[in-house]
Protein backbone atom coordinates (compact mmCIF):
# COMPACT_ATOMS: atom_id res chain seq x y z
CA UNK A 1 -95.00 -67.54 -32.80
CA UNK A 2 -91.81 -69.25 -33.81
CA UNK A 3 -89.97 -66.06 -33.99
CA UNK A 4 -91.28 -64.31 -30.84
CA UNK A 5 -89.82 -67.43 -28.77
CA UNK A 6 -86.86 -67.61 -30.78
CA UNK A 7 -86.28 -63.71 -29.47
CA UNK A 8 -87.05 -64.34 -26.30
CA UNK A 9 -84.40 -66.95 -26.07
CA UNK A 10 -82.02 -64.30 -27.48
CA UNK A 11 -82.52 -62.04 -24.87
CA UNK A 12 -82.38 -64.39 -22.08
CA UNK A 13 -79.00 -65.31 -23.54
CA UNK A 14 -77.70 -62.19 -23.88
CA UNK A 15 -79.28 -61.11 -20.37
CA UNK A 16 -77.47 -64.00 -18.89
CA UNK A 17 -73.92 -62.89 -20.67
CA UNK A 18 -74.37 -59.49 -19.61
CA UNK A 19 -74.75 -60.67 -15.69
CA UNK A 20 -71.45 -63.27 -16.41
CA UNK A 21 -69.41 -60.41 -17.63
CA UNK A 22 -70.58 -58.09 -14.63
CA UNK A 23 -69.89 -60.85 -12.30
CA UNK A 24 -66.28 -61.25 -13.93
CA UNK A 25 -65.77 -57.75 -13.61
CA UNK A 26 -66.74 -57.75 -10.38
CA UNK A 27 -64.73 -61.12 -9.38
CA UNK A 28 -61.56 -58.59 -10.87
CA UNK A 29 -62.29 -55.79 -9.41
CA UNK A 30 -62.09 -57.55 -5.78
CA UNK A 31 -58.85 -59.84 -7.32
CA UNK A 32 -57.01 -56.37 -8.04
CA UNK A 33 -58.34 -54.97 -4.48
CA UNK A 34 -57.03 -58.25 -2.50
CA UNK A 35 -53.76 -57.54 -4.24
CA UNK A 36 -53.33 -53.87 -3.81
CA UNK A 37 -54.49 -54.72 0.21
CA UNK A 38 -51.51 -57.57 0.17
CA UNK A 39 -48.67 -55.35 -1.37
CA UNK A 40 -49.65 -52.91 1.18
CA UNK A 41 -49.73 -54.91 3.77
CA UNK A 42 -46.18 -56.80 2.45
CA UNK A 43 -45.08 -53.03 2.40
CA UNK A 44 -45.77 -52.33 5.46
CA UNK A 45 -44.29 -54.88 7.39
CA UNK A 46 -41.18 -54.80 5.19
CA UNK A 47 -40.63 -51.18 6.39
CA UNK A 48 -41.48 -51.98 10.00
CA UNK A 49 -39.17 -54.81 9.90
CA UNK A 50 -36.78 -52.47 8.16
CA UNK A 51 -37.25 -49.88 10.93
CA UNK A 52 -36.88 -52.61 13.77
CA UNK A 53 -33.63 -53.43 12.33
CA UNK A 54 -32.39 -50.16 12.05
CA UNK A 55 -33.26 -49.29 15.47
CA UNK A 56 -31.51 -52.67 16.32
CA UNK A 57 -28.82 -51.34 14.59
CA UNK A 58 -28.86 -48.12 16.07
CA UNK A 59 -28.62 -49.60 19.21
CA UNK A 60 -25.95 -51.72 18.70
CA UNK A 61 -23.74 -49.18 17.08
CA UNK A 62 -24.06 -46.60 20.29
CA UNK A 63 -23.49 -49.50 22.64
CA UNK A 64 -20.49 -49.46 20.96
CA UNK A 65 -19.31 -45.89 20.80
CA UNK A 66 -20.42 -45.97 24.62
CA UNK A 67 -18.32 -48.75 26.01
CA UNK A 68 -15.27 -47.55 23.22
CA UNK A 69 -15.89 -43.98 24.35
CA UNK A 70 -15.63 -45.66 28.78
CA UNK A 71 -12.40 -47.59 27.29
CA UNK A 72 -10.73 -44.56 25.65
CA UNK A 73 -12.08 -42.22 28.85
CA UNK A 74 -10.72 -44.71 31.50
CA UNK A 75 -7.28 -44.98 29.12
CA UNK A 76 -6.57 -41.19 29.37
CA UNK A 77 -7.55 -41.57 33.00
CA UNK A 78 -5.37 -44.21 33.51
CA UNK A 79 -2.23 -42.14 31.69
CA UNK A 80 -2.86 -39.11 33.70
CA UNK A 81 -2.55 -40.46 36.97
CA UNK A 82 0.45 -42.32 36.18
CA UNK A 83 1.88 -38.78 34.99
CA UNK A 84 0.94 -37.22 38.20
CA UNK A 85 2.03 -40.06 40.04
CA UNK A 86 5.61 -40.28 38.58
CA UNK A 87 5.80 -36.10 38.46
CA UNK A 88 4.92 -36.55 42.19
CA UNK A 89 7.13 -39.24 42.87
CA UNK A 90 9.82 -36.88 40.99
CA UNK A 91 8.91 -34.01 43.22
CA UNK A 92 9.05 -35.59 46.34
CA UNK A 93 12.21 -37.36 44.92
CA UNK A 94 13.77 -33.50 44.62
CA UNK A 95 12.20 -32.23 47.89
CA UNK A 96 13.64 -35.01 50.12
CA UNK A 97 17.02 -34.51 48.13
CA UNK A 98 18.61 -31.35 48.57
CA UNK A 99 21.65 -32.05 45.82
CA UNK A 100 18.39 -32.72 43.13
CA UNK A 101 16.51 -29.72 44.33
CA UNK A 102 19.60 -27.51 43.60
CA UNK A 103 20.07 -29.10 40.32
CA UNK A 104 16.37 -28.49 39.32
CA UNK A 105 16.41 -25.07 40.40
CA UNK A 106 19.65 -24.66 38.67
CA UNK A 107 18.24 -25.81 35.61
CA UNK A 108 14.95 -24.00 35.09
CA UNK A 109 16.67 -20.61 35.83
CA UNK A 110 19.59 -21.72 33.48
CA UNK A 111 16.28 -22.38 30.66
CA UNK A 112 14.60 -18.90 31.63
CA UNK A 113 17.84 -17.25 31.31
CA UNK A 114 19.07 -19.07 28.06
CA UNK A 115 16.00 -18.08 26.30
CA UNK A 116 15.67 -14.40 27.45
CA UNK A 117 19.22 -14.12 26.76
CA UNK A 118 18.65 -15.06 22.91
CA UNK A 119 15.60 -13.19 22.38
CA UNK A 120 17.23 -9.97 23.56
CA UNK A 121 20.63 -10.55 22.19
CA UNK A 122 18.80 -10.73 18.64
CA UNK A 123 16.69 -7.98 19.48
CA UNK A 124 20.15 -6.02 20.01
CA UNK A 125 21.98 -7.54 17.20
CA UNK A 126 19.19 -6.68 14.81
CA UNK A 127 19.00 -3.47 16.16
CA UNK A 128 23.02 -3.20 15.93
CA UNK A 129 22.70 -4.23 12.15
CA UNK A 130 19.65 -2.00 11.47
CA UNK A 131 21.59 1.17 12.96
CA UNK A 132 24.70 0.13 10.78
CA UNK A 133 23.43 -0.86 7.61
CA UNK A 134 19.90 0.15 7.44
CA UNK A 135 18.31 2.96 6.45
CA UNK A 136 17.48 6.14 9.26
CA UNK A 137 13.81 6.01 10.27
CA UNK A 138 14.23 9.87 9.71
CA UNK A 139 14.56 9.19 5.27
CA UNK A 140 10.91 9.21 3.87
CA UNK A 141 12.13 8.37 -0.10
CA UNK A 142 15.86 8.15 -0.78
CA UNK A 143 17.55 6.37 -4.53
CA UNK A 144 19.57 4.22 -1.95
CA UNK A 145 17.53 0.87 -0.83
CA UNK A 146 16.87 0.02 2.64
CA UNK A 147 19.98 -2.27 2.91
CA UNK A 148 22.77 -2.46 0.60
CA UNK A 149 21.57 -5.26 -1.15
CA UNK A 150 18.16 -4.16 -1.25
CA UNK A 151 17.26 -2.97 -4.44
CA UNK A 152 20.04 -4.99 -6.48
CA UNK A 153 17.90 -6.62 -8.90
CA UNK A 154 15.96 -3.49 -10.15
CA UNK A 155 19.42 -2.25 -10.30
CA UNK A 156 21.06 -4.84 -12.43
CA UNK A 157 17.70 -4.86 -15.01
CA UNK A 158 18.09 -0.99 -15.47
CA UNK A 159 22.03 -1.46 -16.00
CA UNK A 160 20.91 -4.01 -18.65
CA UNK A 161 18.27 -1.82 -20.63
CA UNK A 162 20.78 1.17 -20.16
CA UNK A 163 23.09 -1.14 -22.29
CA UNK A 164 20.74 -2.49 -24.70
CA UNK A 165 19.70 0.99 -25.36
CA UNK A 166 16.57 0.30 -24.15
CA UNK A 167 15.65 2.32 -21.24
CA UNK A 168 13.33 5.20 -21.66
CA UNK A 169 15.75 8.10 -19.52
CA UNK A 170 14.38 10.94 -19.61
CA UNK A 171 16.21 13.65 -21.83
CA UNK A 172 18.89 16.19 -20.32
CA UNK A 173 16.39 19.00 -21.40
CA UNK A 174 13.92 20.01 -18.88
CA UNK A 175 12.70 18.41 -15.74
CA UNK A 176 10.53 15.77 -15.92
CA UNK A 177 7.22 17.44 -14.59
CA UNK A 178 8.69 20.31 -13.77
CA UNK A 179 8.54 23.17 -15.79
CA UNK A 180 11.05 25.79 -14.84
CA UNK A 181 11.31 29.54 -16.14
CA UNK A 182 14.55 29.52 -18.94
CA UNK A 183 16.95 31.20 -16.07
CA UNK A 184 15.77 29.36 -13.36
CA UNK A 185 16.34 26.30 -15.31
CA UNK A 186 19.68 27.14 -16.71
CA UNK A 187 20.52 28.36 -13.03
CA UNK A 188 19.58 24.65 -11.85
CA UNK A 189 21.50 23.04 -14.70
CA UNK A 190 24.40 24.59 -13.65
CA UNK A 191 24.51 23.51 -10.78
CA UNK A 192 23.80 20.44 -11.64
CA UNK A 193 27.23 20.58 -13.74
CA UNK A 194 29.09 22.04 -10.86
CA UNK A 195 27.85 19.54 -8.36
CA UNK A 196 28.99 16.77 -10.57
CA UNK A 197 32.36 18.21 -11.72
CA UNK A 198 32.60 19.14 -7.74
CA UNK A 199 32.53 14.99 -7.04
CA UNK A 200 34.39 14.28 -9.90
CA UNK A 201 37.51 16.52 -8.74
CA UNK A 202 36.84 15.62 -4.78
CA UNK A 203 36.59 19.22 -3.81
CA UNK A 204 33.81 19.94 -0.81
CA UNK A 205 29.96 20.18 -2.24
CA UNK A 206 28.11 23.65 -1.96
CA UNK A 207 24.83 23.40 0.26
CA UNK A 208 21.82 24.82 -1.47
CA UNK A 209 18.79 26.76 -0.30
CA UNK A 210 15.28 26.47 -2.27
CA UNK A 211 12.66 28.50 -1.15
CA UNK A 212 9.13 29.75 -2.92
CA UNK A 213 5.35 29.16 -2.52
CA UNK A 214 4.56 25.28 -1.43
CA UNK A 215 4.08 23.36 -5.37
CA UNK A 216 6.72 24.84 -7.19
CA UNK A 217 8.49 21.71 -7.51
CA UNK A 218 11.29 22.25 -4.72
CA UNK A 219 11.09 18.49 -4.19
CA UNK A 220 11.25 17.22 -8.24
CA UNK A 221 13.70 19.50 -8.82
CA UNK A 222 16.60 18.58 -6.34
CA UNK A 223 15.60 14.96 -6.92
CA UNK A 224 16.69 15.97 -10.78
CA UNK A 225 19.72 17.82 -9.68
CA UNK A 226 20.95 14.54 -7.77
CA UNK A 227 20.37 12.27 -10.79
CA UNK A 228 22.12 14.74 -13.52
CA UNK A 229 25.17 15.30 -10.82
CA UNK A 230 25.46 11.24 -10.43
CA UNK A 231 24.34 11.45 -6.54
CA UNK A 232 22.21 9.25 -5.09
CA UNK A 233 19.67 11.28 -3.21
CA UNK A 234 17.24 11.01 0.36
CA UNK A 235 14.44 13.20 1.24
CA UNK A 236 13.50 14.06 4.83
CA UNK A 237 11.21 16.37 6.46
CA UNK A 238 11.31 18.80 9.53
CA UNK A 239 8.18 18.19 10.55
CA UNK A 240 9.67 14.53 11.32
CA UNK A 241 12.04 16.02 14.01
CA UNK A 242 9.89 17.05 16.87
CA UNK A 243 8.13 13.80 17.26
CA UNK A 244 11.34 12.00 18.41
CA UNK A 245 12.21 13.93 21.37
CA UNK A 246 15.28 12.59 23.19
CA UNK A 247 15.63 10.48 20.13
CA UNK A 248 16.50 13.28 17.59
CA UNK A 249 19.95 14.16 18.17
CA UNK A 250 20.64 10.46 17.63
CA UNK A 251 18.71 9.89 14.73
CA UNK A 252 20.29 13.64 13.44
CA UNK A 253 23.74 11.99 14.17
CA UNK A 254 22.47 7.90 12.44
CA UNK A 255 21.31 9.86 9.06
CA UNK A 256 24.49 11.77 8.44
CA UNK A 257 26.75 8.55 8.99
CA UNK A 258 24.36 6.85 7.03
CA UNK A 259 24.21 9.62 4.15
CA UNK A 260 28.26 9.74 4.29
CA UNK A 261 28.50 5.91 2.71
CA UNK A 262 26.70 6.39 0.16
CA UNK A 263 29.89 5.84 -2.63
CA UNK A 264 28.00 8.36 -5.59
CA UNK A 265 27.91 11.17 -2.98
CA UNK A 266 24.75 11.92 -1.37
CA UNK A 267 22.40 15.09 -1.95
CA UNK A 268 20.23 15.59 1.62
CA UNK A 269 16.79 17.18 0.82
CA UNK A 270 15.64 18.81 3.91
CA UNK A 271 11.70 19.33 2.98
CA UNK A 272 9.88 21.91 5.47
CA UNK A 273 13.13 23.15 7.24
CA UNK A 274 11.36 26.38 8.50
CA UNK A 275 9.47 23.29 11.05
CA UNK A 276 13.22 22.05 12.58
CA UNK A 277 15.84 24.59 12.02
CA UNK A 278 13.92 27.90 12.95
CA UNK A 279 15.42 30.98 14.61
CA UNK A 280 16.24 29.51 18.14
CA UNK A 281 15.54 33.23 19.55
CA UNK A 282 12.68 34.28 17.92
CA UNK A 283 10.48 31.12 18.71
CA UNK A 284 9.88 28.53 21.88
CA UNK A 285 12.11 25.60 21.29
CA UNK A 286 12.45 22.97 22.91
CA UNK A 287 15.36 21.48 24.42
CA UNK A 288 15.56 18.48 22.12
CA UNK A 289 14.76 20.41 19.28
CA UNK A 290 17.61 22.91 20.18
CA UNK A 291 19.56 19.78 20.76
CA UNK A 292 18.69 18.67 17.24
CA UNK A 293 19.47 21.41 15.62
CA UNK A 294 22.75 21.79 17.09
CA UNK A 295 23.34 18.25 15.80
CA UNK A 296 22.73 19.13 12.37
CA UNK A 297 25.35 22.28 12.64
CA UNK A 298 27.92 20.40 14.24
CA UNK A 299 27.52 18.26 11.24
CA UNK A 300 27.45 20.40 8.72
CA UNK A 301 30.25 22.80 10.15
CA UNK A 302 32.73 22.02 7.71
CA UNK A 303 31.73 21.87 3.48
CA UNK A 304 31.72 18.21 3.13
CA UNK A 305 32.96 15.95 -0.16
CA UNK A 306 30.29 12.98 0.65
CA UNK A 307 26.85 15.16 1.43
CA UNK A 308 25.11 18.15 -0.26
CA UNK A 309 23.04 19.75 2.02
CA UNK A 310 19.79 21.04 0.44
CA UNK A 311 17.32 22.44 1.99
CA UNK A 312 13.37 23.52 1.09
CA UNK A 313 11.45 26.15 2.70
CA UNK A 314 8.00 28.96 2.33
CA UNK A 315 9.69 31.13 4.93
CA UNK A 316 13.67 31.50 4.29
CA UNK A 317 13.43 34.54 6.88
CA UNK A 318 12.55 31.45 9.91
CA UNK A 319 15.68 29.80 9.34
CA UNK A 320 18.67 30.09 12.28
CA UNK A 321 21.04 32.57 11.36
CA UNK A 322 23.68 29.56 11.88
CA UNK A 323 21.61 27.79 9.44
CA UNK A 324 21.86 30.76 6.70
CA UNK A 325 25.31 30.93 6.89
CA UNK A 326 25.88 27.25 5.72
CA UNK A 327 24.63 27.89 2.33
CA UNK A 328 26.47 28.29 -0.36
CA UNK A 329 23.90 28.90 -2.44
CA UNK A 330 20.19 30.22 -2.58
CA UNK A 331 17.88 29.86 -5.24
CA UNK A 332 14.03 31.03 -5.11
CA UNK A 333 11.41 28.97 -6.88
CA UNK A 334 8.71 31.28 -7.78
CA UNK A 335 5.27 30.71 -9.14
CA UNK A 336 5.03 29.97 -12.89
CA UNK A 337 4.58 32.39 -15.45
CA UNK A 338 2.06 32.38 -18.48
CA UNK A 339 4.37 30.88 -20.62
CA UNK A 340 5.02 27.91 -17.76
CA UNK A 341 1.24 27.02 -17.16
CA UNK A 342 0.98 27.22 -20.77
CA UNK A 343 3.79 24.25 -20.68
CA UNK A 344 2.55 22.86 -17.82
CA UNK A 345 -1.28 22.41 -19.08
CA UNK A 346 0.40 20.43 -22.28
CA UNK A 347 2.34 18.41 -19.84
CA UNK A 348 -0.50 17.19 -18.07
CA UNK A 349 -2.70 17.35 -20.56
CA UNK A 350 -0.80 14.95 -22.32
CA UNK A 351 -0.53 12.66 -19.24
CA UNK A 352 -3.91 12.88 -17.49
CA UNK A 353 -5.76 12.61 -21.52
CA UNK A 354 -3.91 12.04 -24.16
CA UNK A 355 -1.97 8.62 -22.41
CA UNK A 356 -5.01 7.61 -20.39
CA UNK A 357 -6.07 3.97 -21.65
CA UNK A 358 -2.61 3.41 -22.81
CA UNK A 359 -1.36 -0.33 -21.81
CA UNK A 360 1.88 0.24 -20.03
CA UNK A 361 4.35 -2.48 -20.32
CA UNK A 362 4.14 -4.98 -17.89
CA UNK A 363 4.77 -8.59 -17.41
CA UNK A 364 1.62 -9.43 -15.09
CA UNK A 365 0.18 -6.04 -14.54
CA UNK A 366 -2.08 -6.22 -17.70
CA UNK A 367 -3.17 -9.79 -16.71
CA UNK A 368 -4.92 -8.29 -13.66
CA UNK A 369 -5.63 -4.28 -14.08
CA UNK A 370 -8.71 -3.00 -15.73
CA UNK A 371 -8.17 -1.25 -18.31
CA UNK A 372 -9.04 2.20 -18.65
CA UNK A 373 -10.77 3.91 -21.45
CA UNK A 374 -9.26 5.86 -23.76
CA UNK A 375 -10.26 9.49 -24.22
CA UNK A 376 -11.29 11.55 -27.20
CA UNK A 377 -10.16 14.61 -27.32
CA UNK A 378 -12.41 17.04 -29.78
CA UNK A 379 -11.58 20.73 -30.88
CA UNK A 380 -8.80 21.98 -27.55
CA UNK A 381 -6.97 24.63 -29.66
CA UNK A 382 -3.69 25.83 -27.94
CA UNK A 383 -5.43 29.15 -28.00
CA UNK A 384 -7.80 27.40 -25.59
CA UNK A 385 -4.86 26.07 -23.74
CA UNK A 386 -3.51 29.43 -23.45
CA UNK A 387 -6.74 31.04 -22.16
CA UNK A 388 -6.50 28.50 -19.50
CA UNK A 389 -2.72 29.68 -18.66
CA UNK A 390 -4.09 33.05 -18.72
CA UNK A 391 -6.82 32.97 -16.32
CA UNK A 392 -4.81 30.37 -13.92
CA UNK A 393 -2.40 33.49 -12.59
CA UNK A 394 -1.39 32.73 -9.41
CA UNK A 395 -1.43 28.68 -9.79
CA UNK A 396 1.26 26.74 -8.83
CA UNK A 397 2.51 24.22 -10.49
CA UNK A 398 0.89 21.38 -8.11
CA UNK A 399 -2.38 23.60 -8.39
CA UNK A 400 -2.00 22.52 -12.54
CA UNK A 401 -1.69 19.31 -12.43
CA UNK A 402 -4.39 19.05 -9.69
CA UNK A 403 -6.64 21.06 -11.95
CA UNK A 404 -5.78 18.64 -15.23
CA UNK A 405 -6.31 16.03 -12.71
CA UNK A 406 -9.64 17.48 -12.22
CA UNK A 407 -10.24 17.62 -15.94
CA UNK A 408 -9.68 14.52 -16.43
CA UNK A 409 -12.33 13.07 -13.55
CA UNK A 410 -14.68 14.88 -15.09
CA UNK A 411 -14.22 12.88 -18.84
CA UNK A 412 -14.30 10.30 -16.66
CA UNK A 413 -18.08 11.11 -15.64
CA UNK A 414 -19.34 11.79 -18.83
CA UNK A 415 -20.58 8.62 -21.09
CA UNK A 416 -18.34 9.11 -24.03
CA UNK A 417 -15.27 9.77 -22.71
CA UNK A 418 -15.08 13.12 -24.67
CA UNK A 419 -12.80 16.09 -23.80
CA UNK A 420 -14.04 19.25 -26.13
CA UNK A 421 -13.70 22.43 -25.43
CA UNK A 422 -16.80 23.21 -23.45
CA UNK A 423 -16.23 20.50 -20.56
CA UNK A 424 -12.58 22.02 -20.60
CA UNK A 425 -13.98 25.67 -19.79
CA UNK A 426 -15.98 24.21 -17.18
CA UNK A 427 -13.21 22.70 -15.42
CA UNK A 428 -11.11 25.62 -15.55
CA UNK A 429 -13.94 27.98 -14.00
CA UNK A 430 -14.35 26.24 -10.87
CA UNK A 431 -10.85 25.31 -10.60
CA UNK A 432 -10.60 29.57 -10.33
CA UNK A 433 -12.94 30.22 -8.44
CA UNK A 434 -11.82 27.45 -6.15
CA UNK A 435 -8.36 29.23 -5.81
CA UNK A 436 -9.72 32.58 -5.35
CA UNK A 437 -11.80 31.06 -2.70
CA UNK A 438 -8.37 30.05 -0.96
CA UNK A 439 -6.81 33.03 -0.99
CA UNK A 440 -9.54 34.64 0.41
CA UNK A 441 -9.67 32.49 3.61
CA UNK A 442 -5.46 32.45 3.41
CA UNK A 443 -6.37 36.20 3.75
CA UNK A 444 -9.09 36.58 6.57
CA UNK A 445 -7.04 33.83 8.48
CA UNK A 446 -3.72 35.97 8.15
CA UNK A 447 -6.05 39.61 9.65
CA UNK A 448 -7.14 37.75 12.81
């Protein structure tokens, strides 16, 4: 009995714990609420309070861009009247007195005058100096710089590596990129001897005549001439003539005072002729080309000990007769042989592949250029090479390099960068059959 009451109490006890901790809980529970409710509510009206104040703020602030904004606006206002008013009271001041109003007037033309004055007086002096020392619009590429002093620094640094011994000058044998047959060669040499010998003895230069097929390297070739006589040389074409109308027998007349300073001795390359000094009665000229052309006989009417006349043409038979008879000496470029493509294919091929990917010297230029790959080159035989030269007949020598061009685009498209003897072939055969396909039209254009 004892026990059953003493377990009883026991459970009472713990009954009445249990219902003291829920009620805690509970009291908590509605503490932490309360609190959560407050900082909300403290939140609240701190942002509302913060957002009053801004607004406050905000208000202020454009009160005071408005009224600095009506100060600055009523300012300006204030300055422009009193401009108008004194440049009103100035103008009435100069209307009512005639001696002012004549001094004004004076004045403002003297101003409009003055500066017209200097900006066509150093239009004309520029223009003055331009004609005098400048270089004829009529010169596409000439060894002589634009002014005398252009061109002095390049000058100086290739004097320097000349004396140093290191310049890379190309040697006295052959021309450059032009490959010559042996007697047209030792024809040009010759006269490159002759022409300097002529200048060093100050008799009168011969004028020269080159004519051939367009490519055969008319153009490299009397640049070469000029720098193995010790001329400086300028290149012009016919073509250029026509365009300038009225203009030509003065620019004719600028380019041969301009060629005569030249201190070396000049060579004039006349590129196209056929297009400026044609037969004036087998074709329609026009007056200022006939104009023009007399220009350039009057000038070259006597042999000359400053200028070599050279001139380039496809059709020698087009030239004036007066033309004709002013050269001294006529030289015909023909296509290249076997044995020249043959030459010419290693030339380029050497070039275009073999020195692709090289780094040239250069202080900044291989800072910023990409370089390009270099190319393998895998079983091209000179036999192969000379195949090539055999079944290019007909190719000039600008066709070559174009088609060694050509070769080398297409290493360029491969992955590899490989040249064998396969992509070679392949090159070759449409580079043919492209030229055949030329002639053909050349042909059905010349039978309409």
């Amino acid at each position: 009995m004892q026990e059953e009451s003493g377990m009883r109490q026991e459970a009472a006890r713990r009954a009445t714990e249990e219902q003291i901790q829920a009620q805690r809980r509970q009291t908590e529970r509605e503490k932490a609420e309360i609190e959560r409710e407050t900082i909300r509510v403290r939140a609240m009206a701190e942002a509302e309070g913060r957002a009053h104040e801004a607004k406050l703020a905000e208000d202020v602030n454009r009160r005071i861009l408005v009224d600095r904004a009506n100060a600055e606006r009523e300012k300006w206002i204030a300055a422009i009247n009193t401009t108008f008013e004194h440049i009103g009271g100035g103008f009435r001041a100069i209307l009512t007195d005639q001696n002012k109003l004549v001094v004004a007037v004076g004045g403002v033309t003297a101003l409009a005058a003055g500066i017209y004055t200097t900006r066509e007086g150093a239009r004309v002096v520029w223009s003055y100096v331009d004609r005098i020392l400048g270089q004829p619009s009529l010169i596409r590429e000439s060894s002589r710089g634009k002014y005398p002093w252009s061109g002095f620094f390049s000058r100086a640094m290739s004097s320097l590596k000349g004396a140093n011994g290191g310049s890379a000058t190309r040697s006295e044998k052959g021309f450059g990129d032009v490959i010559l047959h042996p007697s047209l060669e030792k024809r040009i040499q010759q006269l490159a001897n002759a022409t300097a010998n002529t200048k060093a003895h100050q008799a009168p230069f011969r004028n020269m005549l080159f004519y051939g097929p367009p490519g055969t390297g008319k153009t490299m070739v009397a640049r070469e001439l000029a720098r193995r006589s010790g001329l400086d040389y300028a290149l012009m074409t016919g073509g250029d003539v026509a365009p300038l109308g009225s203009q030509a027998v003065t620019k004719i007349h600028q380019l041969f005072d301009w060629s005569k300073k030249s201190k070396k001795g000049l060579l004039l390359f006349i590129d196209e002729a056929d297009a400026f000094l044609c037969e004036r009665n087998k074709t329609y000229m026009s007056e200022a080309q006939r104009s023009a052309l007399n220009a350039l006989l009057f000038r070259t009417g006597d042999q000359s000990k400053d200028i070599v006349l050279a001139l380039a043409t496809n059709r020698p038979g087009d030239l004036d007769s007066a033309v004709a008879d002013r050269i001294d000496e006529v030289i015909e470029f023909p296509l290249p042989g076997e044995d020249e493509r043959f030459k010419l294919i290693k030339l380029y091929l050497e070039k275009y592949i073999s020195q692709a990917g090289e780094r040239k010297p250069g202080l900044f230029s291989n800072l910023f250029k990409k370089q390009q790959q270099k190319i393998e080159i895998k079983g091209l035989t000179d036999d192969i090479l000379r195949e090539a030269a055999a079944r290019t007949e007909g190719f000039s020598g600008r066709e070559v390099a174009k088609m060694m061009a050509g070769v080398q685009a297409a290493v360029y498209g491969t992955e590899d960068c490989v040249l064998d003897a396969n992509l070679f072939r392949e090159v070759v055969d449409y580079k043919v059959a492209e030229h055949q396909q030329r002639r053909k039209l050349a042909a059905a254009e010349g039978d309409k």
